[in-house]
C-alpha atoms as a PDB file:
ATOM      1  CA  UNK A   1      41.386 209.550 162.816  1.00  0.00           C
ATOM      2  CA  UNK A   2      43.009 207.542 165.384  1.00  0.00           C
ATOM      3  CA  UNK A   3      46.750 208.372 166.617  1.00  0.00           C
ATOM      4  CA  UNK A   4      49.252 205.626 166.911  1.00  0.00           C
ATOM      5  CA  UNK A   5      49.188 205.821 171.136  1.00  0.00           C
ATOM      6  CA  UNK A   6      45.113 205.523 170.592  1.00  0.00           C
ATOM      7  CA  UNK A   7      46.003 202.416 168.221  1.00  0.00           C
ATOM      8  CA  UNK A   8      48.126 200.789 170.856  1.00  0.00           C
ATOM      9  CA  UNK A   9      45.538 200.915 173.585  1.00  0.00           C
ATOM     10  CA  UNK A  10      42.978 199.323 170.915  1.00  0.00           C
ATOM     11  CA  UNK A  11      45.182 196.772 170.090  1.00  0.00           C
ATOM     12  CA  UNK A  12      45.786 196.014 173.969  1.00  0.00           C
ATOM     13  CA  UNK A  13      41.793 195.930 174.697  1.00  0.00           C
ATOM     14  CA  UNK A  14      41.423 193.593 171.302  1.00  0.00           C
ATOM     15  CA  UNK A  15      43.673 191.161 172.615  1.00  0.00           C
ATOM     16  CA  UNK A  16      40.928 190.279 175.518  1.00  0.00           C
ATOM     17  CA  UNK A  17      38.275 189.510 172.904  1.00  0.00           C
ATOM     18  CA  UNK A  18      37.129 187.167 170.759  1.00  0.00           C
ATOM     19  CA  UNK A  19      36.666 186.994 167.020  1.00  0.00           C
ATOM     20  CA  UNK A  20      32.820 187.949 166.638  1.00  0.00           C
ATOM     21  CA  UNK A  21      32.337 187.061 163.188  1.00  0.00           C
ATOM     22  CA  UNK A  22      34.481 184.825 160.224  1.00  0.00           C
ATOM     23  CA  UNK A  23      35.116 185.193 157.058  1.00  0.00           C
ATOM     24  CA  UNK A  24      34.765 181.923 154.924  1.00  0.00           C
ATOM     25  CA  UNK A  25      34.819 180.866 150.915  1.00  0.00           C
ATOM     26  CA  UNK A  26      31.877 182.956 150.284  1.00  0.00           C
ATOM     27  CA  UNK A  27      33.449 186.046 150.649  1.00  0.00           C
ATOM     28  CA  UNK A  28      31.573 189.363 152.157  1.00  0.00           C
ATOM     29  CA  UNK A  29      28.286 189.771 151.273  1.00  0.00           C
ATOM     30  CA  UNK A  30      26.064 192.994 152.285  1.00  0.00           C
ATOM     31  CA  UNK A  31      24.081 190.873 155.090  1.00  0.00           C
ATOM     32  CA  UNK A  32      27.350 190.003 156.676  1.00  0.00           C
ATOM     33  CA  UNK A  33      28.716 194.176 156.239  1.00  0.00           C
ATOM     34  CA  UNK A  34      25.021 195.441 157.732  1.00  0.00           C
ATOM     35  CA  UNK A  35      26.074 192.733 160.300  1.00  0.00           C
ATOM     36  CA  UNK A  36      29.048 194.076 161.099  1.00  0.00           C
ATOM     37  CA  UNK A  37      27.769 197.745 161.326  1.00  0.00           C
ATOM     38  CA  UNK A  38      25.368 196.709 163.878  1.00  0.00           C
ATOM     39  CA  UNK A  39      27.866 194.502 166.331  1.00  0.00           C
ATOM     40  CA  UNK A  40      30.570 197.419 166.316  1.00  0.00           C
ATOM     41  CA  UNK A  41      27.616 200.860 166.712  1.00  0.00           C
ATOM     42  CA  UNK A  42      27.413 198.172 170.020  1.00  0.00           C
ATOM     43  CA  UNK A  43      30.553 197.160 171.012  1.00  0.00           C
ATOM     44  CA  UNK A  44      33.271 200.034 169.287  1.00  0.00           C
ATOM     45  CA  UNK A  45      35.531 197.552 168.488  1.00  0.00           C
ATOM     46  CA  UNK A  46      35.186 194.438 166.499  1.00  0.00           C
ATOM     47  CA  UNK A  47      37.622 191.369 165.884  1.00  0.00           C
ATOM     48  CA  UNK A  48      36.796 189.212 162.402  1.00  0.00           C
ATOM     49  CA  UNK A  49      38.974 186.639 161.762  1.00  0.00           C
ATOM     50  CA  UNK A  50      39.619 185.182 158.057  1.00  0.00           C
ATOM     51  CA  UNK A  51      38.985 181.818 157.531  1.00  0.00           C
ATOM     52  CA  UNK A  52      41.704 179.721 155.270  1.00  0.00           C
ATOM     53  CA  UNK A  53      39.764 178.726 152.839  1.00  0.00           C
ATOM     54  CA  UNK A  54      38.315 182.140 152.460  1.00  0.00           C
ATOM     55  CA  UNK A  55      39.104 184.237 148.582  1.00  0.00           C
ATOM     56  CA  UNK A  56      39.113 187.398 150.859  1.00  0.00           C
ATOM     57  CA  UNK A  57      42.243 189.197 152.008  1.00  0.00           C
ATOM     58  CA  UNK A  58      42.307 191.238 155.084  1.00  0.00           C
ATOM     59  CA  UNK A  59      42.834 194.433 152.723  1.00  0.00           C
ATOM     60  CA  UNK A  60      40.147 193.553 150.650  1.00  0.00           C
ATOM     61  CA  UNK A  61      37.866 192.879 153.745  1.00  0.00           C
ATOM     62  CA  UNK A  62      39.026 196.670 155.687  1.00  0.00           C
ATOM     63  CA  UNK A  63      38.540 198.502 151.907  1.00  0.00           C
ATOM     64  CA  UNK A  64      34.410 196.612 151.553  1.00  0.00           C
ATOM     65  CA  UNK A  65      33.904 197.570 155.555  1.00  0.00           C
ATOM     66  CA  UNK A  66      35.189 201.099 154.998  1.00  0.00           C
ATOM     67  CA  UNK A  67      33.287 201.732 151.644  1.00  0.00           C
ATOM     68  CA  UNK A  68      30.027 200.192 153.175  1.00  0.00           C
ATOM     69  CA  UNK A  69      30.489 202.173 156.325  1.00  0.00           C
ATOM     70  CA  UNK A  70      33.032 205.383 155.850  1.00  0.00           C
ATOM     71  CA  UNK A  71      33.252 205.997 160.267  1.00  0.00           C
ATOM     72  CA  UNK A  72      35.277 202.489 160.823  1.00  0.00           C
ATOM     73  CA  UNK A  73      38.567 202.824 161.603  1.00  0.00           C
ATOM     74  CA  UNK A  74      41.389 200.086 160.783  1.00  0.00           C
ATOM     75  CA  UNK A  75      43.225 199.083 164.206  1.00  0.00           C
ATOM     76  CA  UNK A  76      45.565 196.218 163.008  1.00  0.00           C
ATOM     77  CA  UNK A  77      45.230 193.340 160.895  1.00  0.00           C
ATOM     78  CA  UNK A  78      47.860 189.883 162.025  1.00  0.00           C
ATOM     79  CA  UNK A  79      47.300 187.019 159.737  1.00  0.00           C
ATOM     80  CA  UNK A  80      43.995 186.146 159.559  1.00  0.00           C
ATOM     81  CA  UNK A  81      42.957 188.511 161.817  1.00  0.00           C
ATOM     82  CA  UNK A  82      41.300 192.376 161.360  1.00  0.00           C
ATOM     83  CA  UNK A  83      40.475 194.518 164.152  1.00  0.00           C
ATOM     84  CA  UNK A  84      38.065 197.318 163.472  1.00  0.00           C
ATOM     85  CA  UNK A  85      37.159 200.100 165.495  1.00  0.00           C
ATOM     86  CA  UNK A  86      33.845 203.037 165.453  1.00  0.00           C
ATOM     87  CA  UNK A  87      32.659 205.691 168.177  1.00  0.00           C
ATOM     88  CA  UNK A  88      29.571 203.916 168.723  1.00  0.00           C
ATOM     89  CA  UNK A  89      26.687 206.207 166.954  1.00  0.00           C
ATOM     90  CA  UNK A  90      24.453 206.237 170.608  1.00  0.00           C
ATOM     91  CA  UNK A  91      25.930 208.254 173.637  1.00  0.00           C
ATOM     92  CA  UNK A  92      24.966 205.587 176.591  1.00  0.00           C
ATOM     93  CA  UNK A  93      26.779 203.105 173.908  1.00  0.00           C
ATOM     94  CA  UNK A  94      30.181 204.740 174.067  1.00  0.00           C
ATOM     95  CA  UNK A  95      32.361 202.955 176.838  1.00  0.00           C
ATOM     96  CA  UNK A  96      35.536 202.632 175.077  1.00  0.00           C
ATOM     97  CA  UNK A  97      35.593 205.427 173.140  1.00  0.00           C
ATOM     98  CA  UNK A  98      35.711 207.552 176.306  1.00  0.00           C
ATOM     99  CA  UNK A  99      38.919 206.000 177.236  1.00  0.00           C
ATOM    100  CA  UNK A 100      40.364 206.541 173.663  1.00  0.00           C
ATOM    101  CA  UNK A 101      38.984 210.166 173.794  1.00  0.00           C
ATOM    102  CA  UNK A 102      40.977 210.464 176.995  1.00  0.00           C
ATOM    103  CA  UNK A 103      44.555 209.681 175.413  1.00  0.00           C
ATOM    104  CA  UNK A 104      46.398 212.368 174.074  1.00  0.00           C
ATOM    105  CA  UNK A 105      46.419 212.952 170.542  1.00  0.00           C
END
């Protein structure tokens, strides 16, 4: 579990990126979650953004990551916008997660 200072520095690094994948009218399907596992055991953290004309809600999107994957963490979620966070699986992989590591909990 993440603590809130840990949460603030995500939120600060998340600002930098870009949305890597978006939501539309078809929903979530498992293609797009095993999708979404693979970019963010990568890359730690993970912007999607929510299209409007998308029958998803950002809590329904964070409760069908978390069930398909239990080890992603909820950062923030503004609008249409969800940022996700995971200790990426692979040592060499973990960049970030070093930094959060080093704020106290």
């Amino acid at each position: 579990m993440i603590t809130a200072k840990q949460r603030q520095f995500l939120r600060g690094r998340a600002q930098t990126i870009a949305p890597m994948f978006q939501v539309g009218k078809n929903g979530i399907t498992s293609s797009v979650l095993r999708q979404i596992q693979t970019q963010i055991n990568t890359q730690e953290l993970l912007k999607i953004s929510i299209l409007s004309n998308s029958t998803i809600t950002a809590d329904e999107l964070i409760d069908q990551v978390r069930q398909f994957d239990s080890k992603i963490q909820y950062v923030q979620d503004i609008g249409h916008t969800v940022i996700l966070y995971k200790r990426a699986p692979q040592i060499a992989k973990r960049h970030l997660s070093l930094e959060v590591d080093q704020i106290a909990r």
